[in-house]
Protein backbone atom coordinates (compact mmCIF):
# COMPACT_ATOMS: atom_id res chain seq x y z
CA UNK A 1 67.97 -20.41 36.11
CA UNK A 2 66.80 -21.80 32.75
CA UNK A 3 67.54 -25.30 31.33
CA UNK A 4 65.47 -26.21 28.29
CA UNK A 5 63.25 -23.13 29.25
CA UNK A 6 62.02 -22.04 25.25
CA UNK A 7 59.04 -24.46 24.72
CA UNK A 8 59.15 -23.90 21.04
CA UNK A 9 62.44 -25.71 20.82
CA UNK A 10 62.57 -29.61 20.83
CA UNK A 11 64.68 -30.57 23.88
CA UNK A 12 66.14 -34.25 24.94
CA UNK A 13 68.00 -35.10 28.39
CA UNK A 14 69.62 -38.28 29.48
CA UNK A 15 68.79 -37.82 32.80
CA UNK A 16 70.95 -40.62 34.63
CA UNK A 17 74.05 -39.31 32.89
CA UNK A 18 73.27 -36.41 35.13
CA UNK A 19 75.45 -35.09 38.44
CA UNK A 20 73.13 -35.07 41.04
CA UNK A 21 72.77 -31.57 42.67
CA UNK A 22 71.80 -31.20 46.32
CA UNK A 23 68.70 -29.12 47.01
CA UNK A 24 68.55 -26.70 50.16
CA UNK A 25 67.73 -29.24 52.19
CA UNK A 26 69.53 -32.14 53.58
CA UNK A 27 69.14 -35.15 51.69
CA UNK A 28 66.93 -33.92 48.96
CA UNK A 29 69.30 -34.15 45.56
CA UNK A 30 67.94 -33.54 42.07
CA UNK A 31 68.64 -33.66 38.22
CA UNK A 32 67.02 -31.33 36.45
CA UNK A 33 65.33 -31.61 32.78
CA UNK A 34 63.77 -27.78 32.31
CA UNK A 35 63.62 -25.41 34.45
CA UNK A 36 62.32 -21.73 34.47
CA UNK A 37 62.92 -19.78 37.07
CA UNK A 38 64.88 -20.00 40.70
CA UNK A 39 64.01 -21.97 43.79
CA UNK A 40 60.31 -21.57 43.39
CA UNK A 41 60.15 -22.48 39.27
CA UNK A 42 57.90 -24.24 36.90
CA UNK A 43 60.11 -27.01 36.37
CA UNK A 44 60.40 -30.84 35.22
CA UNK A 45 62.94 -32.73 37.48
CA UNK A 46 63.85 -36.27 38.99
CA UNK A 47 64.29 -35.99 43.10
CA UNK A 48 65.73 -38.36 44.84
CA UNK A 49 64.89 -38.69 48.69
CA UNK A 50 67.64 -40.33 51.06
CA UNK A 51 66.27 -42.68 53.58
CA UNK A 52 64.57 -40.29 56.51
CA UNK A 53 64.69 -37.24 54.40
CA UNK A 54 61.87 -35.16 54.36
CA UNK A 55 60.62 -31.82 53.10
CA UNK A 56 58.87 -28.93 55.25
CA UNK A 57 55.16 -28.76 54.97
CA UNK A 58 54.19 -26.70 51.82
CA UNK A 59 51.65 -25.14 49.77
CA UNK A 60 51.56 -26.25 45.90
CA UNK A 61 50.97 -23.25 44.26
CA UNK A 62 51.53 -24.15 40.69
CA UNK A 63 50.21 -27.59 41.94
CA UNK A 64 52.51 -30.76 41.54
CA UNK A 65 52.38 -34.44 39.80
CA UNK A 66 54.71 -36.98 40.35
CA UNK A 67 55.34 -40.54 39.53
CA UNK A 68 57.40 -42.50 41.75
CA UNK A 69 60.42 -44.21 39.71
CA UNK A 70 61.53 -46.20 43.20
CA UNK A 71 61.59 -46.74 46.72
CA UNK A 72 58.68 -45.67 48.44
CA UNK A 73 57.24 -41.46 48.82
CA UNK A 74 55.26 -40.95 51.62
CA UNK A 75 52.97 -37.91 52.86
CA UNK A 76 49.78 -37.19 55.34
CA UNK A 77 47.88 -38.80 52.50
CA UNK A 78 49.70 -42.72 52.77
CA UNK A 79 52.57 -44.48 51.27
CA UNK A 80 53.02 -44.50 47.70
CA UNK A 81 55.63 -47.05 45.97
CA UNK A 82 57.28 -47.14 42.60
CA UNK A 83 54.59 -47.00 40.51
CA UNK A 84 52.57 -44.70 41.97
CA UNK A 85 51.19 -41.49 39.97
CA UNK A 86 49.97 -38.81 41.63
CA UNK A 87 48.21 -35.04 41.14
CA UNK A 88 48.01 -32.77 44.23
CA UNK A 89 45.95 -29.37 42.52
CA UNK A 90 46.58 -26.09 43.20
CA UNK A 91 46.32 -24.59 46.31
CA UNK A 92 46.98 -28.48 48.06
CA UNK A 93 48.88 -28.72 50.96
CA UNK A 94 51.57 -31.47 52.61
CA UNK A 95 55.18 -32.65 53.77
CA UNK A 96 56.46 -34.89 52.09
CA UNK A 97 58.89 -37.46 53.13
CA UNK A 98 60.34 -40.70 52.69
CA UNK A 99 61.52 -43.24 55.26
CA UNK A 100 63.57 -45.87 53.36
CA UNK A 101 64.37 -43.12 50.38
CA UNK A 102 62.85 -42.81 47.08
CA UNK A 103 63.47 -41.32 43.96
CA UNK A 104 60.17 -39.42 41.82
CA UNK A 105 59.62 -37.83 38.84
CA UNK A 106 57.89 -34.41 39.15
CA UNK A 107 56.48 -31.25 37.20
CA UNK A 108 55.72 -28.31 39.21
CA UNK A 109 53.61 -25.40 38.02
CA UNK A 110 52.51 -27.41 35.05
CA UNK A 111 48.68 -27.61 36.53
CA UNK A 112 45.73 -25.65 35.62
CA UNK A 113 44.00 -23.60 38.72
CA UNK A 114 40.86 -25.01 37.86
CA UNK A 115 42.02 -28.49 37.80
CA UNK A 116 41.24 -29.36 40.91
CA UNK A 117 41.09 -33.10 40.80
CA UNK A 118 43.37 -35.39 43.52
CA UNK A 119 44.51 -38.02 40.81
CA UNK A 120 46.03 -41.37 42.33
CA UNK A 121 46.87 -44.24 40.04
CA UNK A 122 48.66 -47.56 40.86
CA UNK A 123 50.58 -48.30 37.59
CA UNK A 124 51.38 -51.31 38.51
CA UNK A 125 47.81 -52.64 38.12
CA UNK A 126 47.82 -54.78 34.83
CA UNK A 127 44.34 -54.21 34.33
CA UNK A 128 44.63 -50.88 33.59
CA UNK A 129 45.93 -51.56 30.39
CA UNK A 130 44.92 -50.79 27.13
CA UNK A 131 44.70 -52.15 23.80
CA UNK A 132 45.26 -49.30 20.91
CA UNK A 133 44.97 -49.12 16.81
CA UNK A 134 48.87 -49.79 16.81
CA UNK A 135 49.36 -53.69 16.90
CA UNK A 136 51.86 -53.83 20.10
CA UNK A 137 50.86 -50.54 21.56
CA UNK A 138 49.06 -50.34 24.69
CA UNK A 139 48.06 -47.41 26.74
CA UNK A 140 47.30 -46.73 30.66
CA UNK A 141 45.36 -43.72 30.96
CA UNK A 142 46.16 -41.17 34.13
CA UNK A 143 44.73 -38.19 33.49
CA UNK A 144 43.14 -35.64 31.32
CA UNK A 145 42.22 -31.58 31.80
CA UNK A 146 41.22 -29.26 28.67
CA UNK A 147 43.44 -29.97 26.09
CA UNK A 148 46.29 -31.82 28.29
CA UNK A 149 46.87 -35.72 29.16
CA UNK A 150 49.06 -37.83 30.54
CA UNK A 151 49.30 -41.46 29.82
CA UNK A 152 51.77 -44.36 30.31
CA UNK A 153 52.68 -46.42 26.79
CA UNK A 154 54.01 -49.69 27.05
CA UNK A 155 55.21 -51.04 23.48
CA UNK A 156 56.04 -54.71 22.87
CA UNK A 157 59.34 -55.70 21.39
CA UNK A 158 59.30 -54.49 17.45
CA UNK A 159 55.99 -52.16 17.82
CA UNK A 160 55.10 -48.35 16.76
CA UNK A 161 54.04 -45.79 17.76
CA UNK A 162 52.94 -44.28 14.58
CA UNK A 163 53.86 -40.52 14.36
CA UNK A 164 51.57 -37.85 15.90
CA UNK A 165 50.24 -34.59 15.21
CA UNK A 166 50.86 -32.31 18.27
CA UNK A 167 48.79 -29.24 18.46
CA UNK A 168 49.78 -29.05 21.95
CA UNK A 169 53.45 -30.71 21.70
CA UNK A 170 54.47 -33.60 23.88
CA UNK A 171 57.04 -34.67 26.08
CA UNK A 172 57.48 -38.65 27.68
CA UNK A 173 60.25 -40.07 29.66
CA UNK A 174 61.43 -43.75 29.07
CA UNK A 175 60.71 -45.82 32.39
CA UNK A 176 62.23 -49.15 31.12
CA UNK A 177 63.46 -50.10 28.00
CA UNK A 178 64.81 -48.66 24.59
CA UNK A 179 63.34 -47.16 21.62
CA UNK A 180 64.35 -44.95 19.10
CA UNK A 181 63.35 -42.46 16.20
CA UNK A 182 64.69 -40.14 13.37
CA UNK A 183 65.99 -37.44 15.99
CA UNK A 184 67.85 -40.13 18.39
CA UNK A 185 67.89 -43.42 20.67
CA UNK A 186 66.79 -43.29 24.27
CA UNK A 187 66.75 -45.69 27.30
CA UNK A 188 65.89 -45.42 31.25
CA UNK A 189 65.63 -41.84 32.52
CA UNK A 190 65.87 -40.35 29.21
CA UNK A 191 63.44 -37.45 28.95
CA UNK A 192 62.05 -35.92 25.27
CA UNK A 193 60.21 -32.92 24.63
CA UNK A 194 58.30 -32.33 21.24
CA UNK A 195 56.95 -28.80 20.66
CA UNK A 196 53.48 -27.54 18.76
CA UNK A 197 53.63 -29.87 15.44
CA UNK A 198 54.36 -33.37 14.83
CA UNK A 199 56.48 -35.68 16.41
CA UNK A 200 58.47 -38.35 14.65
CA UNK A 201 57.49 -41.71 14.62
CA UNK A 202 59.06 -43.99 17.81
CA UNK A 203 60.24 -47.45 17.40
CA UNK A 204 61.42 -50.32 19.92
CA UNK A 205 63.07 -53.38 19.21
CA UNK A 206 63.66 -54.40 22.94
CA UNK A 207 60.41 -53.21 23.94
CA UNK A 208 59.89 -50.37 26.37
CA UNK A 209 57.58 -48.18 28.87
CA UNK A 210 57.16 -44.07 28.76
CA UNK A 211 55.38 -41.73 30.66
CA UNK A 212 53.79 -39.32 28.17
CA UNK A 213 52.56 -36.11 28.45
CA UNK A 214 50.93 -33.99 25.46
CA UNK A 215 48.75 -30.65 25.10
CA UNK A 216 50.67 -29.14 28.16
CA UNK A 217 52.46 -26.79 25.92
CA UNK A 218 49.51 -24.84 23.69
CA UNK A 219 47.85 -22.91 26.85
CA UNK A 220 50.49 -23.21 30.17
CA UNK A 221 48.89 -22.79 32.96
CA UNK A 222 50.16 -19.86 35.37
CA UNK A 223 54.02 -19.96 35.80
CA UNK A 224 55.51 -18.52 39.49
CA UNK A 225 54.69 -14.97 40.35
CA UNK A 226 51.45 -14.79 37.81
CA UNK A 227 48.32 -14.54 38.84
């Protein structure tokens, strides 16, 4: 199955205008935004867990992040509530499952073998915030391997985000909010992938919060079935 599959194309999906589709196991429904591949596929998706739903114990072999959008996700490792960002590396292990249901955003087989860091940030910590050179603009940063980061951006009501040169493209999803730019608008759950080159300057007037994820797409890491 591929949706959104050619990373050299731009790509947008409103995500909650989405059907959910059940997974193969009971309870376990998801929308997808790319995909490449069958069951076991380097993909980009939003799961949501019914309350007591769980998932067999597995092996991440393309290694997994995740940010939890609600409701609380819960493994061997703890409890993690909305908010919660997390990087299990390649070759990690666990069974995931949620008690009172929970719905996450994920990326499978987007993770570098040798990036073998266990990342776990609390978003919801205000301190973690960060002033930038945009007046408005403030970053929280989660991560960063080679030439790839993730970050959360929270811009005010009437900021910029000034446009960016991406030698590695970008992608973010909107986590609250609305903002817009020459290609479209987006709100909540909408999901926006830029490829190698520049991406367009983005604009709020409501103010808003995105997940954003840039470099990913110069040197992918390992897809399913390559060694």
């Amino acid at each position: 199955m591929n949706i959104n599959a050619d990373y050299a194309k731009p790509a947008s999906v409103a995500s909650e205008r989405l059907a959910w589709v059940p997974s193969p196991l009971p309870g376990v429904d998801r929308r997808m935004l790319e995909r490449d591949g069958e069951e076991v596929s380097r993909v980009t998706t939003v799961v949501r867990f019914a309350p007591q739903s769980h998932f067999p114990a597995h092996t991440h072999v393309g290694g997994e992040e995740f940010l939890v959008l609600d409701g609380t996700f819960s493994d061997q490792d703890g409890d993690f509530p909305a908010g919660a960002y997390v990087r299990n590396p390649v070759g990690s292990r666990h069974a995931p499952h949620s008690d009172d249901g929970t719905t996450i955003l994920v990326k499978l087989f987007w993770m570098h073998p040798q990036d073998q860091d266990y990342v776990h940030v609390d978003t919801t910590r205000e301190e973690l915030w960060r002033t930038t050179g945009f007046p408005g603009v403030e970053i929280m940063e989660l991560h960063d391997f080679d030439d790839t980061s993730e970050a959360l951006y929270r811009l005010a009501p009437g900021s910029r985000l000034a446009a960016r040169t991406l030698p590695g493209g970008e992608e973010f999803f909107v986590l609250e909010g609305t903002c817009d730019d020459e290609n479209g608008s987006y709100g909540k759950g909408d999901w926006v992938r830029t490829p190698i080159g520049k991406a367009p300057m983005l604009r709020t007037g409501t103010g808003c919060r995105i997940f954003v994820k840039r470099g990913h797409l110069l040197k992918p890491p390992p897809g399913p079935g390559v060694a």
